[in-house]
Protein backbone atom coordinates (compact mmCIF):
# COMPACT_ATOMS: atom_id res chain seq x y z
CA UNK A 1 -23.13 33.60 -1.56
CA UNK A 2 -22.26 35.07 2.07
CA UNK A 3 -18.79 34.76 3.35
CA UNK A 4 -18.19 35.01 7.01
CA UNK A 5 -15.17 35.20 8.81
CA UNK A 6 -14.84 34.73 12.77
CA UNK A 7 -12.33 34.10 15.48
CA UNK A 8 -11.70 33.13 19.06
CA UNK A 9 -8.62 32.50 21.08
CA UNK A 10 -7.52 29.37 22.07
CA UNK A 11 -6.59 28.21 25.66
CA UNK A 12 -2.99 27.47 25.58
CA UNK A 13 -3.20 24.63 27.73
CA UNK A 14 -6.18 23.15 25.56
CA UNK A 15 -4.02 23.39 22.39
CA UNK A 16 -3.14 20.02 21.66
CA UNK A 17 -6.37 18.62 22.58
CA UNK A 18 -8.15 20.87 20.34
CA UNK A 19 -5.69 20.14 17.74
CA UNK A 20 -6.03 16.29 17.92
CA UNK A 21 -9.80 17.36 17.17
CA UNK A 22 -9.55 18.21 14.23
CA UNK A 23 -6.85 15.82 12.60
CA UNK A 24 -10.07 14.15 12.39
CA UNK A 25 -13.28 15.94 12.40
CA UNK A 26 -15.97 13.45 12.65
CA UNK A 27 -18.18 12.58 9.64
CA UNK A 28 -21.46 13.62 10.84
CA UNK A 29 -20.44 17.17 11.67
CA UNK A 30 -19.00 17.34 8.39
CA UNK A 31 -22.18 15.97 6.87
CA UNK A 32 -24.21 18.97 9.27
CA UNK A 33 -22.62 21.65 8.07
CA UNK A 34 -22.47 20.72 3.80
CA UNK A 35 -26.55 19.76 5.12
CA UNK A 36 -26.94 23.97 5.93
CA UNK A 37 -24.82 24.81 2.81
CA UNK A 38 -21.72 25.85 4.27
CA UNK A 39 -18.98 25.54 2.33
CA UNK A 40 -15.32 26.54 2.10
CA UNK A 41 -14.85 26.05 5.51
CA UNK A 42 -11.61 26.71 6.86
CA UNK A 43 -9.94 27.66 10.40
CA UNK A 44 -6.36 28.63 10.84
CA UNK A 45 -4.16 28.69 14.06
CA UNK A 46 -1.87 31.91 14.52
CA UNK A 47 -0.28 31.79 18.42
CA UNK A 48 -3.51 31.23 20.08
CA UNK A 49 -5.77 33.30 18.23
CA UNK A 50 -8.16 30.50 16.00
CA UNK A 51 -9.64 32.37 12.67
CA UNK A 52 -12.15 30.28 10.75
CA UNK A 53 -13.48 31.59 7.14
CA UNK A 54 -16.81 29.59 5.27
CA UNK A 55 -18.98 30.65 2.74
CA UNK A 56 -23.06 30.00 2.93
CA UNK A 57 -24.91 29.37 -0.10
CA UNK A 58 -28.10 28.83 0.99
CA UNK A 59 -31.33 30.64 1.14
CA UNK A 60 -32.19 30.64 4.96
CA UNK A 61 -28.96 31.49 6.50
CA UNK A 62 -30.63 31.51 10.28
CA UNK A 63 -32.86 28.18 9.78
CA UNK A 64 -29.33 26.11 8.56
CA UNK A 65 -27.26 27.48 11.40
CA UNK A 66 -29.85 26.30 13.74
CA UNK A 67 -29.66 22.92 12.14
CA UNK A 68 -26.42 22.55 12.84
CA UNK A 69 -26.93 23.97 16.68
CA UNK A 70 -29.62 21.01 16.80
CA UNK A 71 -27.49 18.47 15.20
CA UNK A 72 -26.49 15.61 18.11
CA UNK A 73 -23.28 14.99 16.56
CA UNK A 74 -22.36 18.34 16.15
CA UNK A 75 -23.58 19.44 20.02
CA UNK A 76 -21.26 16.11 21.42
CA UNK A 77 -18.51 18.11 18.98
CA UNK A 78 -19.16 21.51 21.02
CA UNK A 79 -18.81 19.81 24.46
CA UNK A 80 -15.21 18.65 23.35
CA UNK A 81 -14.33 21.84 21.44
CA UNK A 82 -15.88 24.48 23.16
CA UNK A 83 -13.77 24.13 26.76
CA UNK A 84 -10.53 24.58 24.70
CA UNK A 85 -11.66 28.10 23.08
CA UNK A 86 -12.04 31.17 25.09
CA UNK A 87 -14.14 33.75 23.58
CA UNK A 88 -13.56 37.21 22.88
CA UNK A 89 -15.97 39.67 24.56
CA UNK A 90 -18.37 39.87 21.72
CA UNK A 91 -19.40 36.65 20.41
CA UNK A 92 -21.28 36.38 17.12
CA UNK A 93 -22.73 34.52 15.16
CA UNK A 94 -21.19 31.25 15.45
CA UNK A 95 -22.07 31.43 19.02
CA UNK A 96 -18.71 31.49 20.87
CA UNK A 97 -16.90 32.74 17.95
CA UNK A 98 -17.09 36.93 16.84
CA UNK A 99 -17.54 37.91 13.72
CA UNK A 100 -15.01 39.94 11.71
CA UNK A 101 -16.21 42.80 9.27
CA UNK A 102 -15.27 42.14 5.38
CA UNK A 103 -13.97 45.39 4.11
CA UNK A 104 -12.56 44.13 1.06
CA UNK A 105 -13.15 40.97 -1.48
CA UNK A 106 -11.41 40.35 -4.51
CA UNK A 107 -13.27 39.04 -7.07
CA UNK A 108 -12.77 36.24 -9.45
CA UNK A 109 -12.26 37.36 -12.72
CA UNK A 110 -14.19 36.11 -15.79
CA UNK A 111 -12.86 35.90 -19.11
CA UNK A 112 -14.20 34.21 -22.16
């Protein structure tokens, strides 16, 4: 499994639109991303700095992400969300968003 971890700032006065969004994400981008086996999927709000956390377990992490991209429902979802984010100078790959380095997981532990 590959976790990936991303942010982007948020344009202040875009907040409440943005957060209206997602009091109800809409089924079919749900549906898109479970589709490219993203799971997990998770963005928090500090100020208006966005971080988002997923994890992919799929086998053909570049093929799903472009599914998504493709998706009609998700693209309608990008021309709503997308004006209220302002990206950081080196976006990655979720597109707008940049991608933060893991430097440290802690593992589950197994006992039996």
């Amino acid at each position: 499994m590959k976790r990936l971890a991303q942010t982007i700032r948020l344009r202040p006065e875009r907040r409440d639109e943005y957060l209206e969004l997602h009091r109800a994400v809409w089924p079919g981008v749900e549906a898109a991303l479970r589709a490219a086996h993203i799971r997990n999927y998770t963005i928090f709000l500090r100020g208006d700095v966005l971080f988002s956390y997923f994890e992919y377990d799929g086998d053909d992490f570049e093929t799903d992400i472009a599914a998504i991209a493709a998706d009609p429902d998700t693209q309608r979802w990008w021309r709503l969300t997308d004006p209220c984010q302002q990206p950081w100078p080196d976006a990655g790959t979720g597109g707008n968003w940049s991608d933060l380095e893991e430097i440290w997981h802690l593992d589950e532990e197994f006992t039996t």
